[in-house]
C-alpha atoms as a PDB file:
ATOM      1  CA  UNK A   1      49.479 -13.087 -18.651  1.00  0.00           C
ATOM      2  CA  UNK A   2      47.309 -15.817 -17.426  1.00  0.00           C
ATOM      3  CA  UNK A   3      43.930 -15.733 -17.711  1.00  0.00           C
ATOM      4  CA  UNK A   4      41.590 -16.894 -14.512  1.00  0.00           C
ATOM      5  CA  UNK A   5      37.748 -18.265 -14.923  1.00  0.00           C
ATOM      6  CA  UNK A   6      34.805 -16.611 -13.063  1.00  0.00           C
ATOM      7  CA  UNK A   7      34.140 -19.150 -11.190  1.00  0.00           C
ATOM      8  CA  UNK A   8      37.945 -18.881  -9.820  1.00  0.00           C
ATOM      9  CA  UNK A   9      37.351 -15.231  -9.480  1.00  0.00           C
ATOM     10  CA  UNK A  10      34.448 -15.772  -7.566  1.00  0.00           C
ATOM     11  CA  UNK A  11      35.882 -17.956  -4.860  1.00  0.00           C
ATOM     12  CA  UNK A  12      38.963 -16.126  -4.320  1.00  0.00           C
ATOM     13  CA  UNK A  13      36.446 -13.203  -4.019  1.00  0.00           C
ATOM     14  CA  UNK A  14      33.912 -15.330  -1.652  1.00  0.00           C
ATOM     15  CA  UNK A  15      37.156 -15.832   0.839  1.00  0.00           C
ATOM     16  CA  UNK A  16      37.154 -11.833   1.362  1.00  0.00           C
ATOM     17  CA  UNK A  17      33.117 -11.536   2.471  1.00  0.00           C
ATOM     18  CA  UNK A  18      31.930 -12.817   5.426  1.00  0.00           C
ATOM     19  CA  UNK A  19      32.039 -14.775   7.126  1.00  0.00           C
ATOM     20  CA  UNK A  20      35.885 -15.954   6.565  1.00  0.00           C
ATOM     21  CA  UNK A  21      36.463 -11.961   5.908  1.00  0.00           C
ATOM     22  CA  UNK A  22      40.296 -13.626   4.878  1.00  0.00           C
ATOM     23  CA  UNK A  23      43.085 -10.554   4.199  1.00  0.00           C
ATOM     24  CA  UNK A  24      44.174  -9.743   0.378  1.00  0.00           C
ATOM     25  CA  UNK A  25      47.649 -10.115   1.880  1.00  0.00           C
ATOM     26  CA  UNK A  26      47.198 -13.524   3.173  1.00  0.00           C
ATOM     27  CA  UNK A  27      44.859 -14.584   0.312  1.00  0.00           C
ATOM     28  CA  UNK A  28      47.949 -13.219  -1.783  1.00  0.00           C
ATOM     29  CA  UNK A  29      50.615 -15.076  -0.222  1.00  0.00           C
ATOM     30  CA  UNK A  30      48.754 -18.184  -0.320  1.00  0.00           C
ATOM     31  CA  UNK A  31      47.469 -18.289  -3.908  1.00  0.00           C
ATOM     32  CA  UNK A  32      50.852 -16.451  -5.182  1.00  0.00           C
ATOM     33  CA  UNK A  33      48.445 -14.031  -7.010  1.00  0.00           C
ATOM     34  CA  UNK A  34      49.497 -10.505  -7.035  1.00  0.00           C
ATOM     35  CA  UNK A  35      47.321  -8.421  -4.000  1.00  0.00           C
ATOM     36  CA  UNK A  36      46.952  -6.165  -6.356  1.00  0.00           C
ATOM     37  CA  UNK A  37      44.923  -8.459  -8.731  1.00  0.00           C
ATOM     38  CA  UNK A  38      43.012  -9.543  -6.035  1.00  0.00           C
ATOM     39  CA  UNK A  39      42.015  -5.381  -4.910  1.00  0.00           C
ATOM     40  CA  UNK A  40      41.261  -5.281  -8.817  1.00  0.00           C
ATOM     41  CA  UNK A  41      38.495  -8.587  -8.417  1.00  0.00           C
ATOM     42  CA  UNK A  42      36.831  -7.186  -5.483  1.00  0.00           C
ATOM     43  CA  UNK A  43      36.638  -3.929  -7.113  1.00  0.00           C
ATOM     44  CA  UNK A  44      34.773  -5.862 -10.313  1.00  0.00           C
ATOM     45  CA  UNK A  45      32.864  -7.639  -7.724  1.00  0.00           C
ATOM     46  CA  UNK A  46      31.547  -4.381  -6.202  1.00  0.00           C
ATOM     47  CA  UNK A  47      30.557  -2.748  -9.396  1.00  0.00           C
ATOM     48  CA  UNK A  48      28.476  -5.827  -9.867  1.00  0.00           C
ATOM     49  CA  UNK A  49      26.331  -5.309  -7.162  1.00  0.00           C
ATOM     50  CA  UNK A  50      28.376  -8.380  -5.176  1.00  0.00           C
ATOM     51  CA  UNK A  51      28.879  -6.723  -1.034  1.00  0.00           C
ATOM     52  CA  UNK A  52      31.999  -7.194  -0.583  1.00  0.00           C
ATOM     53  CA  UNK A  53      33.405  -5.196   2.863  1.00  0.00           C
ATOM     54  CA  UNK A  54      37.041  -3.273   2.417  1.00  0.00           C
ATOM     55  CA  UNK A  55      38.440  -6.397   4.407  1.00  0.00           C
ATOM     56  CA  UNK A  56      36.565  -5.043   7.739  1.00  0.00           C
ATOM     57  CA  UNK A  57      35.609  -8.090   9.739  1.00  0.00           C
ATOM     58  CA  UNK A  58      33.613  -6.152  11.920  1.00  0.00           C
ATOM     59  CA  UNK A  59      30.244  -5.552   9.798  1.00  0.00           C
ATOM     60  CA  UNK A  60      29.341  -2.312  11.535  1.00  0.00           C
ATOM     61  CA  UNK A  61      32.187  -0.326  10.525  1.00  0.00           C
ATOM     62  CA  UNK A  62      31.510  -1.371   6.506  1.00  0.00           C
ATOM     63  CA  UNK A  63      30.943   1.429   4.302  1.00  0.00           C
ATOM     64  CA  UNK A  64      27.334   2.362   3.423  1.00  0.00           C
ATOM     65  CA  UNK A  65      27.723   1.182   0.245  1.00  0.00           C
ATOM     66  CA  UNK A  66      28.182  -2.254   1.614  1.00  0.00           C
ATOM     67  CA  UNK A  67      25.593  -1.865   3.901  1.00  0.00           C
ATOM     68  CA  UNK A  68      23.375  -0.794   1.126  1.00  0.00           C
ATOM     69  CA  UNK A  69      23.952  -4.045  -1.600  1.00  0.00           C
ATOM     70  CA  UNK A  70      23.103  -6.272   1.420  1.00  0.00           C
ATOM     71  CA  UNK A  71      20.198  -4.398   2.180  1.00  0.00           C
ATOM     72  CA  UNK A  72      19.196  -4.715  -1.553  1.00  0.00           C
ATOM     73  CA  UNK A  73      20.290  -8.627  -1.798  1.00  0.00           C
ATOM     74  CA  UNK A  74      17.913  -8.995   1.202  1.00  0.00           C
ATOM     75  CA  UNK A  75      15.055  -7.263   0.390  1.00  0.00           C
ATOM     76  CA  UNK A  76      12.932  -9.955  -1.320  1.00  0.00           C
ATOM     77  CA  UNK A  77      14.048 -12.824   1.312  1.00  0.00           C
ATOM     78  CA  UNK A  78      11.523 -14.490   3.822  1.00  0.00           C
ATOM     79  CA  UNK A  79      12.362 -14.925   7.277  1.00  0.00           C
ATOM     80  CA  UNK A  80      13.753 -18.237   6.815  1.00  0.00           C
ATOM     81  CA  UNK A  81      15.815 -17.150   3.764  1.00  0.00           C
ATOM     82  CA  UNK A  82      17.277 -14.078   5.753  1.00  0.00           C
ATOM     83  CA  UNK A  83      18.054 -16.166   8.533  1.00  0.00           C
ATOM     84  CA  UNK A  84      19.889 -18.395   6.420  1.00  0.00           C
ATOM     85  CA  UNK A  85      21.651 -15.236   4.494  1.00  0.00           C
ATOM     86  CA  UNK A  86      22.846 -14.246   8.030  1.00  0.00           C
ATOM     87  CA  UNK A  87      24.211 -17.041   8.785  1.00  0.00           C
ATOM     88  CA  UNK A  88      26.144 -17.362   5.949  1.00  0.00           C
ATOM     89  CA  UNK A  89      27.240 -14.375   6.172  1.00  0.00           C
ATOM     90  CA  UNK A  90      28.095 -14.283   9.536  1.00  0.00           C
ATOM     91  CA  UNK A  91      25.743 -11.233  10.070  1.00  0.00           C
ATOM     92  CA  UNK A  92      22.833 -10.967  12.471  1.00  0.00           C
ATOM     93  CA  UNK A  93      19.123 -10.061  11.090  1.00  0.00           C
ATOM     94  CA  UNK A  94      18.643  -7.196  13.559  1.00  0.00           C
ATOM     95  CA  UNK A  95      21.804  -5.584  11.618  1.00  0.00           C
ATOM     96  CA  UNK A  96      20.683  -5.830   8.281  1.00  0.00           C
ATOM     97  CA  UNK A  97      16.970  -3.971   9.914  1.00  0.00           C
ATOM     98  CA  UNK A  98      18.660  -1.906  11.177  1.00  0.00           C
ATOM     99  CA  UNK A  99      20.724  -0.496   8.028  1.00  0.00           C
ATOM    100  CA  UNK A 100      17.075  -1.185   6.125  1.00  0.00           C
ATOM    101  CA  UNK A 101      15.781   1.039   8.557  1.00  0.00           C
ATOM    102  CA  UNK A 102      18.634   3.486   8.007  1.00  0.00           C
ATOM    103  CA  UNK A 103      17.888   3.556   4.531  1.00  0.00           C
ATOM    104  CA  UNK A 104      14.781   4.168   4.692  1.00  0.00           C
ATOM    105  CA  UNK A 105      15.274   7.300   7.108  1.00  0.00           C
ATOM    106  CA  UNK A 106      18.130   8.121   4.943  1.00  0.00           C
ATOM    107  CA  UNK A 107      15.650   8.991   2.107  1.00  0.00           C
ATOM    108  CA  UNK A 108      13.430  11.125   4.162  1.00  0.00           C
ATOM    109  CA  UNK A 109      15.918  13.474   5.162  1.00  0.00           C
ATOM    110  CA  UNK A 110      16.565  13.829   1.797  1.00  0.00           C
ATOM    111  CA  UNK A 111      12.933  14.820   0.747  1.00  0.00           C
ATOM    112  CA  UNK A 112      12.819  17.146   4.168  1.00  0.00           C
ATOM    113  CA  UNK A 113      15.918  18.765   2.691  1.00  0.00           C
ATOM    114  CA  UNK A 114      14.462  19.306  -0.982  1.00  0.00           C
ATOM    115  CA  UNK A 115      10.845  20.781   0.158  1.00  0.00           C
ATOM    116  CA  UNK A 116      13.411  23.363   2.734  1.00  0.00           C
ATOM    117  CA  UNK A 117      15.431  23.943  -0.155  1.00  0.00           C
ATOM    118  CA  UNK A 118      12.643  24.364  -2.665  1.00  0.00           C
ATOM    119  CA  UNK A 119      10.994  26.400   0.063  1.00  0.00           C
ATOM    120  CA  UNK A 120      13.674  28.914   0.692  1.00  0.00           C
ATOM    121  CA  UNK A 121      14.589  29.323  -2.848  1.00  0.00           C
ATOM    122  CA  UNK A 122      10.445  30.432  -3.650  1.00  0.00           C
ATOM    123  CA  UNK A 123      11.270  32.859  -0.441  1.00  0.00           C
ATOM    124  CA  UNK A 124      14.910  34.068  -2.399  1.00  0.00           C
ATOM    125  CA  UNK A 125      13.005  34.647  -5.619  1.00  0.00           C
ATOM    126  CA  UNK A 126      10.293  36.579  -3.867  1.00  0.00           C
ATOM    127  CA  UNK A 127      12.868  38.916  -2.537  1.00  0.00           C
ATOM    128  CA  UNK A 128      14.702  39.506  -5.628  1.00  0.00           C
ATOM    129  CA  UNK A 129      11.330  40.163  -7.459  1.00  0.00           C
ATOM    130  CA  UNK A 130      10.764  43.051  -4.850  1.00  0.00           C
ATOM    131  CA  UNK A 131      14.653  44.101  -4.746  1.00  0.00           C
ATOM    132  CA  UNK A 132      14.504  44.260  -8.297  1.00  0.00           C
ATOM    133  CA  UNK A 133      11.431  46.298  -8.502  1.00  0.00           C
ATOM    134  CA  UNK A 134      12.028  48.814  -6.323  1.00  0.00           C
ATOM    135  CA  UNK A 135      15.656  49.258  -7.713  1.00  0.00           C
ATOM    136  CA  UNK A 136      13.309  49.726 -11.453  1.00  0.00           C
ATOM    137  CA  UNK A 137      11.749  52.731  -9.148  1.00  0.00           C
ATOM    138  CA  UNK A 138      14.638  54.259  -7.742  1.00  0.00           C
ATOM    139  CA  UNK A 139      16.226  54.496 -10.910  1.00  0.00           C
ATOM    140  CA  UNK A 140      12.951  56.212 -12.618  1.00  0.00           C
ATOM    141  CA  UNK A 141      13.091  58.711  -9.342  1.00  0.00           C
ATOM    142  CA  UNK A 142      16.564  58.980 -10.157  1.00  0.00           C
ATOM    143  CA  UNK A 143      16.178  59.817 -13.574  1.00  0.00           C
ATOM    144  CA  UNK A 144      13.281  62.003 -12.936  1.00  0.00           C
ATOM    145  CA  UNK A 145      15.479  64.318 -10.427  1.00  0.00           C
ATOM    146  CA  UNK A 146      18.267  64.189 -13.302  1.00  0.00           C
ATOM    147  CA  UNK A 147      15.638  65.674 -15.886  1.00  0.00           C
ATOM    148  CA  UNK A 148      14.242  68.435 -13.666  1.00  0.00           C
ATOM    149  CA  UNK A 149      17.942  69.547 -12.734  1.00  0.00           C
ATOM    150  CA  UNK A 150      18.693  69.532 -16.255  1.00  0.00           C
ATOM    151  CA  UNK A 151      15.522  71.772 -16.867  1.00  0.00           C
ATOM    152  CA  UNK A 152      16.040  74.044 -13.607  1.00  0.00           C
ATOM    153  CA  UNK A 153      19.669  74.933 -15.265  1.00  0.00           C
ATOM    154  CA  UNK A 154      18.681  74.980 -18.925  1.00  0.00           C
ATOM    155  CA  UNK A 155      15.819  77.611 -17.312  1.00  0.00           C
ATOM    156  CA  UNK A 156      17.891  79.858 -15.455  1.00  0.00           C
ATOM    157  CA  UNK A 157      20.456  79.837 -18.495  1.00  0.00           C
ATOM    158  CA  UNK A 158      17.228  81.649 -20.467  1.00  0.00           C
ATOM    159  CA  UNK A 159      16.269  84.096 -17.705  1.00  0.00           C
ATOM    160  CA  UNK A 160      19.910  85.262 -17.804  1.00  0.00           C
ATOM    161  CA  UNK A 161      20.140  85.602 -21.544  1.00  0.00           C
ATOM    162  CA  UNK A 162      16.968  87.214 -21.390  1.00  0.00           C
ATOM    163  CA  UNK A 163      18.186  89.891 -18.998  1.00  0.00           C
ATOM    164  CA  UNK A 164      21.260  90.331 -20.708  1.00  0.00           C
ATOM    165  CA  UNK A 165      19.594  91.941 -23.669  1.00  0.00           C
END
C-alpha cells in the first residue's frame, strides 16, 4: 500500500476546488490513483475545515456547508485579500456577501424560532397546570358524591332494620 505525502494530498485535492473544479474521474484516470482514494482525500480535506465543493463547478449550487467554510476562511480578509481569494477561487465577492449575509439571517431565524418555541411551551405548561388542577377537583367532587351515596345507602339500610324490629 503506498503511502502519499500531504503536500501530494493537497494538490491532488487543490485540482478539485475552484477554480480548475477538475472531476475525481478524470483526476483518477490521469494520476492512476483509485477515485475512490481521491473521494476519501476530499472527505479528510472537508473535515479539516478545507471548502472543497462535491465536484460542482457552478459555486451556487455547493452545499451550505461549503458555502459556510468559505464564509469562515473569509471572514478576517480585507478587501484586497478577498478580492484576491476570489480570484483564486474563481468566485465573485458579491457571492461570498451574499452567503455571509445568509448566514447571518440564518441565525436569526433560529433565535425567532427558540423565543416561539420557548413561548408556546410557557403557554403548554400553563394549560396543563390548570388541566391538571381542575382534574385534582373533579376527582375530590367525585369522591365526595361517592361518600354521600355510600352514606345515603348505609342510612336507609338502618331505617329498614330499624322498622323491621
Amino acid at each position: 500500500m503506498a503511502r502519499f505525502s500531504e503536500e501530494f494530498k493537497y494538490s491532488i485535492v487543490k485540482r478539485m476546488m475552484p477554480p480548475k473544479n477538475e472531476s475525481v474521474n478524470a483526476i483518477a484516470r490521469e494520476t492512476g490513483l483509485t477515485e475512490a482514494t481521491l473521494y476519501n482525500w476530499k472527505k479528510n480535506a472537508k473535515s479539516k475545515g478545507m471548502a472543497v465543493p462535491g465536484g460542482e463547478t457552478d459555486s451556487e449550487r455547493w452545499s451550505t456547508q461549503d458555502k459556510f467554510s468559505i464564509v469562515i476562511e473569509t471572514a478576517t480578509l480585507s478587501e484586497i485579500e478577498l478580492a484576491e481569494y476570489c480570484r483564486h477561487k474563481g468566485l465573485y465577492v458579491e457571492q461570498i456577501q451574499a452567503w455571509r449575509d445568509a448566514c447571518m439571517q440564518a441565525n436569526d431565524g433560529v433565535a425567532e424560532q427558540a423565543h416561539q418555541l420557548q413561548k408556546n411551551n410557557r403557554e403548554k405548561d400553563r394549560q396543563i397546570k390548570k388541566l391538571s388542577q381542575e382534574l385534582r377537583r373533579k376527582e375530590a367532587a367525585l369522591a365526595e358524591t361517592a361518600a354521600l351515596l355510600v352514606l345515603r345507602k348505609k342510612a336507609r339500610a338502618i331505617v329498614c332494620q330499624e322498622k323491621a324490629m
